[in-house]
N, C-alpha and C. Protein backbone atom coordinates (compact mmCIF):
# COMPACT_ATOMS: atom_id res chain seq x y z
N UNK A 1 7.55 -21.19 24.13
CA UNK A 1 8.38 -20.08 24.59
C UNK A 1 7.75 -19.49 25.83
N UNK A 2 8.64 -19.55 26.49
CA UNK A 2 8.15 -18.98 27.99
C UNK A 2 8.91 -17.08 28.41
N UNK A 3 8.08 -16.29 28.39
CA UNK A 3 8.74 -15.26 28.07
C UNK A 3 8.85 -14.72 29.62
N UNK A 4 9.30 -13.36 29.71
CA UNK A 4 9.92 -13.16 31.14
C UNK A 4 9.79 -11.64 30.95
N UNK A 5 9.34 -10.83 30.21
CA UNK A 5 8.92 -9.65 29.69
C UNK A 5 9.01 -8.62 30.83
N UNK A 6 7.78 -9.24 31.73
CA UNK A 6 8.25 -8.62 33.29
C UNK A 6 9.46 -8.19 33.46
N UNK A 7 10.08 -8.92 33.89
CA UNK A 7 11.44 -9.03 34.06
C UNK A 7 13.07 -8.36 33.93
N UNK A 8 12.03 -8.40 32.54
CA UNK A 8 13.01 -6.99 31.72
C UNK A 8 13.01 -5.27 31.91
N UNK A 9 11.89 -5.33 32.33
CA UNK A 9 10.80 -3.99 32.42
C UNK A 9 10.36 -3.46 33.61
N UNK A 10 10.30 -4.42 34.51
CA UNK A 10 9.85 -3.30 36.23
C UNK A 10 11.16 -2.97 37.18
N UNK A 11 10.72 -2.32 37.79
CA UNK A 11 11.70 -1.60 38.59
C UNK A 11 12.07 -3.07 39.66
N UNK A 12 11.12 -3.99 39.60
CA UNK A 12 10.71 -4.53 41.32
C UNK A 12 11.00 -5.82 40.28
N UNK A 13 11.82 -6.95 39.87
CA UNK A 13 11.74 -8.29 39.05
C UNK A 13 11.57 -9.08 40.24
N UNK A 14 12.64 -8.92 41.12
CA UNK A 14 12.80 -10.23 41.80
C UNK A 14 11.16 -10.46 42.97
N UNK A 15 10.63 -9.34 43.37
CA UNK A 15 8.93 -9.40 43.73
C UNK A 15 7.82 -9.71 42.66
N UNK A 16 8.33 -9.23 41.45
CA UNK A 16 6.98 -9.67 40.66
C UNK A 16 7.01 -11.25 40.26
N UNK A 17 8.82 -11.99 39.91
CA UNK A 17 8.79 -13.20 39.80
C UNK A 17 8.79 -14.34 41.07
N UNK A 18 8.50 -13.59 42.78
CA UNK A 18 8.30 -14.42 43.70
C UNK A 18 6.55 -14.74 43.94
N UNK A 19 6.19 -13.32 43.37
CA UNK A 19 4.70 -13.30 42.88
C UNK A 19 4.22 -14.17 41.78
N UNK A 20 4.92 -14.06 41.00
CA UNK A 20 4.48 -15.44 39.88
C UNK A 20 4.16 -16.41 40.36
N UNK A 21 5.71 -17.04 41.04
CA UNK A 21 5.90 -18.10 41.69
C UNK A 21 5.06 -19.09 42.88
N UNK A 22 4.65 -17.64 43.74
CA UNK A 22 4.10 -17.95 44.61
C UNK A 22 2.43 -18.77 44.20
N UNK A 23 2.13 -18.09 43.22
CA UNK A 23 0.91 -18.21 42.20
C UNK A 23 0.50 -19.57 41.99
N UNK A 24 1.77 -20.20 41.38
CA UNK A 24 1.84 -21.49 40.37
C UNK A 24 1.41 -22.52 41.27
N UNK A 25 1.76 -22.65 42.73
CA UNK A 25 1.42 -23.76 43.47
C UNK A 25 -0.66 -23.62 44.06
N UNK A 26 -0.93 -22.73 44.39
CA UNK A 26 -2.07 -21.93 44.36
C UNK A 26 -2.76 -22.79 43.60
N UNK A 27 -2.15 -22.09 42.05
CA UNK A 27 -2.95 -23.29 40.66
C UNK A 27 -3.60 -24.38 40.68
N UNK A 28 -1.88 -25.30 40.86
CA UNK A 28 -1.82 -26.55 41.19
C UNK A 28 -2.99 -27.03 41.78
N UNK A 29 -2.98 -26.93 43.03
CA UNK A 29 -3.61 -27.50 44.43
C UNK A 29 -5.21 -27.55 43.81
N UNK A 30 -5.69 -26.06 43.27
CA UNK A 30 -7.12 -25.83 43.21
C UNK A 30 -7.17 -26.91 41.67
N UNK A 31 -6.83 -27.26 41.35
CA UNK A 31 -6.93 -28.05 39.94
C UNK A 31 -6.76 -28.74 40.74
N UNK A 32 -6.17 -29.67 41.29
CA UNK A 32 -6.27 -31.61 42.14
C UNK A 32 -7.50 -31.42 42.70
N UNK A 33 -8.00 -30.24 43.46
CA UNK A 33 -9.16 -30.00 44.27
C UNK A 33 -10.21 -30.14 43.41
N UNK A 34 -10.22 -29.77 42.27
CA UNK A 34 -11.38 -30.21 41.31
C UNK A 34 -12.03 -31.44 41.42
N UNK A 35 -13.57 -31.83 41.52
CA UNK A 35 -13.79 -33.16 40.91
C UNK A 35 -13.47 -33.62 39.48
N UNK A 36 -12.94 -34.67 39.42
CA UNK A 36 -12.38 -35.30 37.83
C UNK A 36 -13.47 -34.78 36.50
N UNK A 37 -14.65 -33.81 37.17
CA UNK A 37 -15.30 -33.87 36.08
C UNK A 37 -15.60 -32.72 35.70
N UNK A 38 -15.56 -31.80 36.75
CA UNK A 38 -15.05 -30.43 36.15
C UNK A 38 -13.79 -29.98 36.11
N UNK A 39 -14.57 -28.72 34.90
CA UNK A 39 -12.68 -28.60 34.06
C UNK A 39 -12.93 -26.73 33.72
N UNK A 40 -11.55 -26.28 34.10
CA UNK A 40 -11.94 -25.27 33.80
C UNK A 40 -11.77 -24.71 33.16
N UNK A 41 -12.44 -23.79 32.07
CA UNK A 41 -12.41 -23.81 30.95
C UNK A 41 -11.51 -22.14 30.65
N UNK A 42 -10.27 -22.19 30.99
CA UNK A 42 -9.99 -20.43 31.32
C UNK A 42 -8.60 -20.66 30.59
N UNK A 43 -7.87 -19.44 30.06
CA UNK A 43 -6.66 -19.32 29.23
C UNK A 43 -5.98 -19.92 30.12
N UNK A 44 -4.91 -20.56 29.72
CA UNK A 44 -3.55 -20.95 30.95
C UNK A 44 -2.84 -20.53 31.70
N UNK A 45 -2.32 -20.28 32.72
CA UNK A 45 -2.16 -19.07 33.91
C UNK A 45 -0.84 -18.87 33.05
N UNK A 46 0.05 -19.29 32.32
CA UNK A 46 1.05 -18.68 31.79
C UNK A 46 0.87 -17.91 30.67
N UNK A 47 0.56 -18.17 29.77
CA UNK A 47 -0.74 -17.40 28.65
C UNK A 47 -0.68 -15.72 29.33
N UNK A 48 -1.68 -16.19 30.14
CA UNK A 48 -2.37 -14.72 31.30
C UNK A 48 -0.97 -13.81 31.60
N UNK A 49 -0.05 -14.65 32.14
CA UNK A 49 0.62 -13.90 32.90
C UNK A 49 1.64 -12.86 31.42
N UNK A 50 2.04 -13.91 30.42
CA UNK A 50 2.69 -13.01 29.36
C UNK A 50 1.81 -12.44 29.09
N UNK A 51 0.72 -12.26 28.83
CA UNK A 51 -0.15 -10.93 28.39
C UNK A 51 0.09 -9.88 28.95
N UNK A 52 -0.36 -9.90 30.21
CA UNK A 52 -0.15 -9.18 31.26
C UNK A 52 1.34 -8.47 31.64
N UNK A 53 2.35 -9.05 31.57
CA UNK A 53 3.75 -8.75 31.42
C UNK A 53 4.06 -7.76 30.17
N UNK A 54 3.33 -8.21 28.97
CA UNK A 54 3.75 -7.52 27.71
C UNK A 54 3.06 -6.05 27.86
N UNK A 55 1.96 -6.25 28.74
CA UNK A 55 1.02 -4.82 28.50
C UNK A 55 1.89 -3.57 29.52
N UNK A 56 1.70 -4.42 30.90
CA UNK A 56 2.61 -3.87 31.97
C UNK A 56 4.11 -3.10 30.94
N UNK A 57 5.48 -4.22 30.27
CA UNK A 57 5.79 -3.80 29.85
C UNK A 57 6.15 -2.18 28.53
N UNK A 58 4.98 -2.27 28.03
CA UNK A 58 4.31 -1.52 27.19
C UNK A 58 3.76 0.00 28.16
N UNK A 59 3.13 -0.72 29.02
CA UNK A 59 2.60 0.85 29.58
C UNK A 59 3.84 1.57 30.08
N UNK A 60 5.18 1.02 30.62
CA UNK A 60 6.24 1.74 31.23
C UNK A 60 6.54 2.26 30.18
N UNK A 61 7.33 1.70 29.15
CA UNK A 61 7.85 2.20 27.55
C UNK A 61 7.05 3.36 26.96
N UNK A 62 5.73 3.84 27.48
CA UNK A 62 4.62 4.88 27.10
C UNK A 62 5.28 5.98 27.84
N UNK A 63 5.47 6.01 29.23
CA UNK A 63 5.75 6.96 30.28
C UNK A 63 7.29 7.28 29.97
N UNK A 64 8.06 6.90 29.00
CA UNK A 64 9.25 7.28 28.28
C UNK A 64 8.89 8.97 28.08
N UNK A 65 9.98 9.40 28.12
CA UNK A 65 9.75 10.70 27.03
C UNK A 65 10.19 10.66 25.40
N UNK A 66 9.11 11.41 24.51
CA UNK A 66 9.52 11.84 23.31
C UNK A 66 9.03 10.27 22.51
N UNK A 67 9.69 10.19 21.52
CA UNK A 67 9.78 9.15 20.30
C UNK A 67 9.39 7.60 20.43
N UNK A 68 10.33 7.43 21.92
CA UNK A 68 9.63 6.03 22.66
C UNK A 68 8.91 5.68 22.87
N UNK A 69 8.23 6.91 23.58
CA UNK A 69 6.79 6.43 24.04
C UNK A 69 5.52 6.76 22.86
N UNK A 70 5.60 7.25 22.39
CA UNK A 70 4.79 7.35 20.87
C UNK A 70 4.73 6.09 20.31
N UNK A 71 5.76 5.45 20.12
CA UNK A 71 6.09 4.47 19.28
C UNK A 71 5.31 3.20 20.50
N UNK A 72 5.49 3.32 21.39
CA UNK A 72 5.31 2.06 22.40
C UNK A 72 3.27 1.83 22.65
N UNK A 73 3.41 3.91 22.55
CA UNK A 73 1.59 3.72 22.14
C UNK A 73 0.79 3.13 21.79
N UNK A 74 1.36 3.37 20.03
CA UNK A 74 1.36 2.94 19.04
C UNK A 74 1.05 1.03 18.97
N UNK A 75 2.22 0.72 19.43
CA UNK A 75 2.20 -0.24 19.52
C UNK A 75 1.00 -0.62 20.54
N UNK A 76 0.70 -0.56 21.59
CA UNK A 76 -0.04 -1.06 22.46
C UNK A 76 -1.79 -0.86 22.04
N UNK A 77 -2.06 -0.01 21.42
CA UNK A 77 -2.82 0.43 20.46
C UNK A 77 -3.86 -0.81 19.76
N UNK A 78 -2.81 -1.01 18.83
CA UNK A 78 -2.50 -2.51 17.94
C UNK A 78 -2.86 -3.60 18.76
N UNK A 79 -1.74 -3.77 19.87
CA UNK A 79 -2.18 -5.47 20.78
C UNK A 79 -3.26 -4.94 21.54
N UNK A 80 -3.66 -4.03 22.17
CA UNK A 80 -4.77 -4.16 23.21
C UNK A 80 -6.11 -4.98 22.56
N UNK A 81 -6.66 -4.51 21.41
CA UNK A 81 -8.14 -5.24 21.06
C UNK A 81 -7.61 -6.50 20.69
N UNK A 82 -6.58 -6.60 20.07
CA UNK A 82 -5.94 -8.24 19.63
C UNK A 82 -6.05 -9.30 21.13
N UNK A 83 -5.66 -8.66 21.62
CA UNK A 83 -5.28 -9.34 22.86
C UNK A 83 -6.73 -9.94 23.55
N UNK A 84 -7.50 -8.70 23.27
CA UNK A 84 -9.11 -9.10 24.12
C UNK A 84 -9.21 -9.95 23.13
N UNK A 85 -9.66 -9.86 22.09
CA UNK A 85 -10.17 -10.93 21.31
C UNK A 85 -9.59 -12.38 21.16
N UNK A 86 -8.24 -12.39 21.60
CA UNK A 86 -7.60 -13.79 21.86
C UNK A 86 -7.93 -14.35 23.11
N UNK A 87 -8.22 -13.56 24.18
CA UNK A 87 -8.70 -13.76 25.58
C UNK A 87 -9.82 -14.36 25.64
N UNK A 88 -11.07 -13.95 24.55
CA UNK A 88 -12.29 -14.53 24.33
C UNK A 88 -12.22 -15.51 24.06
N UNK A 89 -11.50 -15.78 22.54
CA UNK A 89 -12.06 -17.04 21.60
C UNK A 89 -10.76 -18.07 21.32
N UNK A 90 -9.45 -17.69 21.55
CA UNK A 90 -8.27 -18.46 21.59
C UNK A 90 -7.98 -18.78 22.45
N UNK A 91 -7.72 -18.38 23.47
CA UNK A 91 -6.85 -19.23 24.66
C UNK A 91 -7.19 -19.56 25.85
N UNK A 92 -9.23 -19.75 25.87
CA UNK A 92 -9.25 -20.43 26.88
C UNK A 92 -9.54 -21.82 26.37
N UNK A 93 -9.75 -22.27 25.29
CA UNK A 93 -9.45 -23.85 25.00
C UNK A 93 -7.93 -24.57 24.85
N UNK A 94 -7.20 -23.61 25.62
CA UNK A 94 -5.95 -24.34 25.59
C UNK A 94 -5.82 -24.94 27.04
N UNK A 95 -6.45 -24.23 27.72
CA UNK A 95 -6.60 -24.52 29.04
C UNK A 95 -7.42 -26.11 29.27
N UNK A 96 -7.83 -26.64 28.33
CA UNK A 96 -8.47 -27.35 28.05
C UNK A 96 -7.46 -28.80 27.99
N UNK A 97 -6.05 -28.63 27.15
CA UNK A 97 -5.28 -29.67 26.75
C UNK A 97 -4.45 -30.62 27.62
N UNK A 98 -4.34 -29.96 29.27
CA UNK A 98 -3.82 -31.24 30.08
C UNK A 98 -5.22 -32.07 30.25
N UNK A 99 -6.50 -31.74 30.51
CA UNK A 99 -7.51 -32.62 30.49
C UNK A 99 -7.50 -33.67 29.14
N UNK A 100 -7.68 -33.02 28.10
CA UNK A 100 -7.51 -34.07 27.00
C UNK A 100 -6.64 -35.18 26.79
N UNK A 101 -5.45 -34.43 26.78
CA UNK A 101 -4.14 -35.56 26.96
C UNK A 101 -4.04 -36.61 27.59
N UNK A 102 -5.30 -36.34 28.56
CA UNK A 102 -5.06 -37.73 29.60
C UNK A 102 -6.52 -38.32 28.98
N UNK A 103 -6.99 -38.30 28.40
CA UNK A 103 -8.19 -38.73 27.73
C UNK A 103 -9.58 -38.19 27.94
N UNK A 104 -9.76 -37.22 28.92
CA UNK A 104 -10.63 -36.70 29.44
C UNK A 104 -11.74 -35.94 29.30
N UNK A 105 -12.52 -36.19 27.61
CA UNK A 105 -13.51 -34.87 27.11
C UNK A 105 -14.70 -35.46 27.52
N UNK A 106 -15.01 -34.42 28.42
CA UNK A 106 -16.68 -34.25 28.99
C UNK A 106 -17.13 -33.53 28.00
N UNK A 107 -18.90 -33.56 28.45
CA UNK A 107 -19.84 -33.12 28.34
C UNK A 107 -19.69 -31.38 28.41
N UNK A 108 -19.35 -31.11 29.39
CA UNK A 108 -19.31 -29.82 29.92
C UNK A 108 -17.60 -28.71 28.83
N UNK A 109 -17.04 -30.01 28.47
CA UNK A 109 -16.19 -29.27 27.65
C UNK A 109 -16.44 -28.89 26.31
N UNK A 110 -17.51 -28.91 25.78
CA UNK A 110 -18.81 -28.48 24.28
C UNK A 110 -18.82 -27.25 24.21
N UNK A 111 -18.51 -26.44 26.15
CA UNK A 111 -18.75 -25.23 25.95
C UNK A 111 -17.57 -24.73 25.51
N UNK A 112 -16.63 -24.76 25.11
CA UNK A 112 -15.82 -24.17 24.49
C UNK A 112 -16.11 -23.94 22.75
N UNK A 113 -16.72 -24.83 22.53
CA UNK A 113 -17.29 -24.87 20.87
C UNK A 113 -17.74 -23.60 20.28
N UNK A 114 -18.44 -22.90 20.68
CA UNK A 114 -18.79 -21.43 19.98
C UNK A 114 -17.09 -20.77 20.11
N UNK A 115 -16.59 -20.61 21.40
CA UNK A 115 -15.04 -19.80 21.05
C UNK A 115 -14.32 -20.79 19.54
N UNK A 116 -13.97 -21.37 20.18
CA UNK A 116 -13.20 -22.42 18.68
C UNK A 116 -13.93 -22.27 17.31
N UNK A 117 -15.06 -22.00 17.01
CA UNK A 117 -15.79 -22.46 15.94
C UNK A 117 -15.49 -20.41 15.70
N UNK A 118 -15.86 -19.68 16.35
CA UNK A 118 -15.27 -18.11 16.16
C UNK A 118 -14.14 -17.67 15.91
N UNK A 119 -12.94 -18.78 16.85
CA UNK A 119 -11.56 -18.22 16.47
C UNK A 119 -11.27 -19.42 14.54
N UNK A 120 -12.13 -20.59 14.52
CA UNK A 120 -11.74 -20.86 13.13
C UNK A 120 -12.53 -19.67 12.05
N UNK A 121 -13.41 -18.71 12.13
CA UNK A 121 -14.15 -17.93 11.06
C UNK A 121 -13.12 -16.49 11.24
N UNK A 122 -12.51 -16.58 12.41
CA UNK A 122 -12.15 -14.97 12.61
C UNK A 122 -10.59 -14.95 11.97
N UNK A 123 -10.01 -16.50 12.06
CA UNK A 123 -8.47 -17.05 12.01
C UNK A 123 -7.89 -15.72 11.06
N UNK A 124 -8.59 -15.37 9.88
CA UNK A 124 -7.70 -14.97 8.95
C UNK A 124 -7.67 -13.05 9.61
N UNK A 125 -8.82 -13.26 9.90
CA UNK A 125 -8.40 -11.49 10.98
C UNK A 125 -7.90 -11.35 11.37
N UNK A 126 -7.52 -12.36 12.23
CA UNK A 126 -6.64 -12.55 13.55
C UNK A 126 -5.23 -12.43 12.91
N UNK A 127 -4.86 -13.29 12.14
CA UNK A 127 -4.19 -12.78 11.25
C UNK A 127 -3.60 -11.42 10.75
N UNK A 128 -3.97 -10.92 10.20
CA UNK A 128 -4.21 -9.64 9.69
C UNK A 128 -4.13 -8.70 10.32
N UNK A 129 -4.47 -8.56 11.54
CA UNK A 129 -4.36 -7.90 13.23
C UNK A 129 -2.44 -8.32 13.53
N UNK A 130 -2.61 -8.96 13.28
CA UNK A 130 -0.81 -9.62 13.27
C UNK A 130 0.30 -8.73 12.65
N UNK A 131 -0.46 -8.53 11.30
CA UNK A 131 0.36 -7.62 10.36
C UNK A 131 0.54 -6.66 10.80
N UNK A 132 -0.68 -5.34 11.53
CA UNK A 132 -0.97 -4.42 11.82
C UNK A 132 0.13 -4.15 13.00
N UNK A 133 0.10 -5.46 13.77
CA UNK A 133 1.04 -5.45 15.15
C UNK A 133 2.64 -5.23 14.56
N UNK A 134 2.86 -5.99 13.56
CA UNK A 134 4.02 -6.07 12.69
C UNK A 134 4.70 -4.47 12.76
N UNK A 135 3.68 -3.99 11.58
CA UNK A 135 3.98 -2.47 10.82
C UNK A 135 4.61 -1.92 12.86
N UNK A 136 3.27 -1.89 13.45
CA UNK A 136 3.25 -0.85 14.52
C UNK A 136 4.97 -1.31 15.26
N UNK A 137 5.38 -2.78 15.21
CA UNK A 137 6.27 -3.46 16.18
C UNK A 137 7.94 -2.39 15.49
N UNK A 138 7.74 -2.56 14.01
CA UNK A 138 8.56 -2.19 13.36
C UNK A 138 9.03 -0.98 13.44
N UNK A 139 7.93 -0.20 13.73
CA UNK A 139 8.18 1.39 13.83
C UNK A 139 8.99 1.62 15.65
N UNK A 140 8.32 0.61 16.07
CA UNK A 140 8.88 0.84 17.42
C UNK A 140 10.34 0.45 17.71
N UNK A 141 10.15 -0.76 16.96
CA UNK A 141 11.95 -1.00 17.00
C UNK A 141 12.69 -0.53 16.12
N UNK A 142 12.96 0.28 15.32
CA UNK A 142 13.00 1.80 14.39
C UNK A 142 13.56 2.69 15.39
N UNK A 143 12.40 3.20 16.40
CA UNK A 143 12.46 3.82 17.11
C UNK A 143 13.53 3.70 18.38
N UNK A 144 13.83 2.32 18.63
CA UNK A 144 15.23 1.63 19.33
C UNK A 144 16.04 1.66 19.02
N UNK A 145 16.02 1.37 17.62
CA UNK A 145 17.45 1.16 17.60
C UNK A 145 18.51 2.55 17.48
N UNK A 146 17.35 3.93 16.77
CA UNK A 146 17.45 5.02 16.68
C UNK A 146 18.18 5.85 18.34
N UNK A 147 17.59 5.15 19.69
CA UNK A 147 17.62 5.86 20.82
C UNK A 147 18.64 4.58 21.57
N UNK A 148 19.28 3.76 20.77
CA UNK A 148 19.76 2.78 21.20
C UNK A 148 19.80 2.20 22.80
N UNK A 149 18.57 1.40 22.09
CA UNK A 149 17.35 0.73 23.25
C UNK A 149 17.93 -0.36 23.15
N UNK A 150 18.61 -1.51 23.35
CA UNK A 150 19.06 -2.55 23.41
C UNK A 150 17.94 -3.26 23.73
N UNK A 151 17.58 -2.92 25.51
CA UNK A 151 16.48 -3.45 26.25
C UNK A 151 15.20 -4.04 25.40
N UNK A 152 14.89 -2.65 24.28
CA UNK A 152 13.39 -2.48 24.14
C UNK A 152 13.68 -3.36 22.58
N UNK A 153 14.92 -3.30 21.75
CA UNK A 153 15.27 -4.02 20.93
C UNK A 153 14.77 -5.78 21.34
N UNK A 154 15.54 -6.15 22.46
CA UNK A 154 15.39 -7.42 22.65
C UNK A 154 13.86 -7.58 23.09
N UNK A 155 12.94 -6.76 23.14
CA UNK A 155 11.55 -6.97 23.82
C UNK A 155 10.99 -7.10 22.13
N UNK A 156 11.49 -6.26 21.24
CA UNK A 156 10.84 -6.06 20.23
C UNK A 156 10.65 -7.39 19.57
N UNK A 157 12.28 -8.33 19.46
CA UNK A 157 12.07 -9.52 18.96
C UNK A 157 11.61 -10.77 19.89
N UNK A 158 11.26 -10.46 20.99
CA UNK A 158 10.78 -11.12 22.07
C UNK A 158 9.00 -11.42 21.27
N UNK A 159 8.33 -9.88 21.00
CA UNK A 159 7.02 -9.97 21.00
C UNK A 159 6.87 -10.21 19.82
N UNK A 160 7.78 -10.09 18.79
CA UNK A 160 7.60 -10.79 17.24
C UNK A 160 7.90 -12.48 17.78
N UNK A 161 8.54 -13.48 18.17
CA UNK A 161 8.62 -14.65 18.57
C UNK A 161 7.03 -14.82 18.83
N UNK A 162 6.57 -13.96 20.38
CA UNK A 162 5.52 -14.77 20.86
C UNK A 162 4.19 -14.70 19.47
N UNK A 163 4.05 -13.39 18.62
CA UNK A 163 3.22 -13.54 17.43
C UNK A 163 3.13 -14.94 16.52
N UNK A 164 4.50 -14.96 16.02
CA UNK A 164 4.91 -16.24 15.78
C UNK A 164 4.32 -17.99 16.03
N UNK A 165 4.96 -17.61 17.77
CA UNK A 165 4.55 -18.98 17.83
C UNK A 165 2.79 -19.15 18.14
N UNK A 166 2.15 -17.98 18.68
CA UNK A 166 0.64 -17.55 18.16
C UNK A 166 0.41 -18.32 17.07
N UNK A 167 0.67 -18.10 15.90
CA UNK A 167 0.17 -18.34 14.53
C UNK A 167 0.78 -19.87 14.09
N UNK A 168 1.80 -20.33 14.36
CA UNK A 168 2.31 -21.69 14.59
C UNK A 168 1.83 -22.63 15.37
N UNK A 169 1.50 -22.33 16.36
CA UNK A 169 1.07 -23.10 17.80
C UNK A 169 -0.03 -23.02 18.40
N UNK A 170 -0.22 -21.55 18.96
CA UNK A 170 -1.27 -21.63 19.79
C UNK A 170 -2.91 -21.37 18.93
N UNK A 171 -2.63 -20.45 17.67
CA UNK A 171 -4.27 -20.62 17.33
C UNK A 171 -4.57 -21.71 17.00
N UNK A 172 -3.63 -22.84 16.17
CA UNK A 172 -4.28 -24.36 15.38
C UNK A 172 -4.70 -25.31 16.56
N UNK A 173 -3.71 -25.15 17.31
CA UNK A 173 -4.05 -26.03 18.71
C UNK A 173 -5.60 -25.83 19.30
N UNK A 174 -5.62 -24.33 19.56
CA UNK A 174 -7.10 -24.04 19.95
C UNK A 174 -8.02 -25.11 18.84
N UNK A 175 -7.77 -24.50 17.65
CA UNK A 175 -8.68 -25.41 17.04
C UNK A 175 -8.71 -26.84 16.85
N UNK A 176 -7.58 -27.12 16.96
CA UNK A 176 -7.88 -29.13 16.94
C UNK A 176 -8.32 -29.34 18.22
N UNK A 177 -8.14 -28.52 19.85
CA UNK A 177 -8.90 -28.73 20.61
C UNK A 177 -10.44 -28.72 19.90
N UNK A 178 -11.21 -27.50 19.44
CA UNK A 178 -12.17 -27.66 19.24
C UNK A 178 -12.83 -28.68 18.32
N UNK A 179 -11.97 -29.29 17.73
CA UNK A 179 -12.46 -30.52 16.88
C UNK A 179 -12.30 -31.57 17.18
N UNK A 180 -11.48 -31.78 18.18
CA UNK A 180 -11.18 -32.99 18.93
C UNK A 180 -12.41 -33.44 20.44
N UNK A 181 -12.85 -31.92 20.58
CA UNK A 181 -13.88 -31.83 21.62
C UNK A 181 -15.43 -32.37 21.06
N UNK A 182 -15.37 -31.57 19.76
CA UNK A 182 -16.82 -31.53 19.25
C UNK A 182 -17.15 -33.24 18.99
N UNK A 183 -15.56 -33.83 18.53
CA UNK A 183 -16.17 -35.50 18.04
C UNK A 183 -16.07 -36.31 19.35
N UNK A 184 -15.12 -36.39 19.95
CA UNK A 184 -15.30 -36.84 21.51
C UNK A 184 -16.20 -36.74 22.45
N UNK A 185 -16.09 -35.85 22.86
CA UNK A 185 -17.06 -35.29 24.11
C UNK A 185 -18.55 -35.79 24.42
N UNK A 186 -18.76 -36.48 25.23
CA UNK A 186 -20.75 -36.56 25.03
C UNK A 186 -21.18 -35.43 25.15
N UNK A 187 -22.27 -35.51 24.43
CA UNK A 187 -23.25 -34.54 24.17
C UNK A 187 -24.39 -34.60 25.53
């Protein structure tokens, strides 16, 4: 799921998505520029950018008056430490999986092993931090449908999806990266 959160939420869409855009080729180029043997070991620039979109989002929904922005607090509250802690130990070994795919585990990709081996001990927190996001998500879209937020409605089931596919997709992946690294990779 590729979300667009931005989008929904700034005053300025069509500059922040020429800014995206402009970004993606940037990427590109400095990744071919790499030697084949370093890899870099960082969340995926799309990853980054929905984070970043959801928070952005979130901080406008604060500057609401009354009930909204309580609720949007609230909420942001909840994802901010979630979010660091996924930044740490989840999603920069995803950054990891166009290298693999093509067969590619170095030496130098081991260092991801302490994040992976933290996000498999922390998994069920992480978890649980989920729920917390839940309760807080619920109250907020409560709070929408009450001030009939359509907008903030469709953001609400936007950021329940990306939790979702979180817990479906992106934490197990991190980890079969890390197990796929630890038996591959030279030491």
């Amino acid at each position: 799921m590729k979300s667009h959160f931005k989008l929904l939420f700034t005053t300025a869409p069509i500059m922040s998505l020429l800014t995206a855009c402009d970004r993606a080729p940037d990427a590109q180029r400095e990744q071919q520029a790499r030697p084949a043997s370093s890899v870099a070991i960082q969340t995926p620039e799309s990853i980054a950018i929905e984070h970043g979109e959801l928070h952005e989002a979130l901080a406008g929904m604060a500057a609401e008056p009354g009930e909204m922005a309580a609720a949007a607090r609230d909420l942001e509250r909840a994802l901010a430490p979630h979010f660091k802690r996924e930044e740490q130990i989840a999603t920069p070994p995803l950054g990891l999986l166009p290298a693999l795919a093509k067969g590619d585990a170095t030496a130098e990709m081991r260092s991801i092993l302490p994040m992976t081996d933290a996000l498999e001990r922390e998994l069920p927190q992480m978890l649980r931090e989920h729920e917390v996001i839940r309760r807080a998500l619920t109250k907020f879209r409560t709070a929408a449908e009450r001030n009939g937020r359509q907008d903030y409605m469709r953001f609400a089931a936007n950021l329940a999806a990306h939790a979702r596919e979180e817990e479906e997709i992106l934490y197990p992946a991190a980890i079969v990266v890390g197990r796929y690294v630890k038996r591959t990779a030279p030491k």
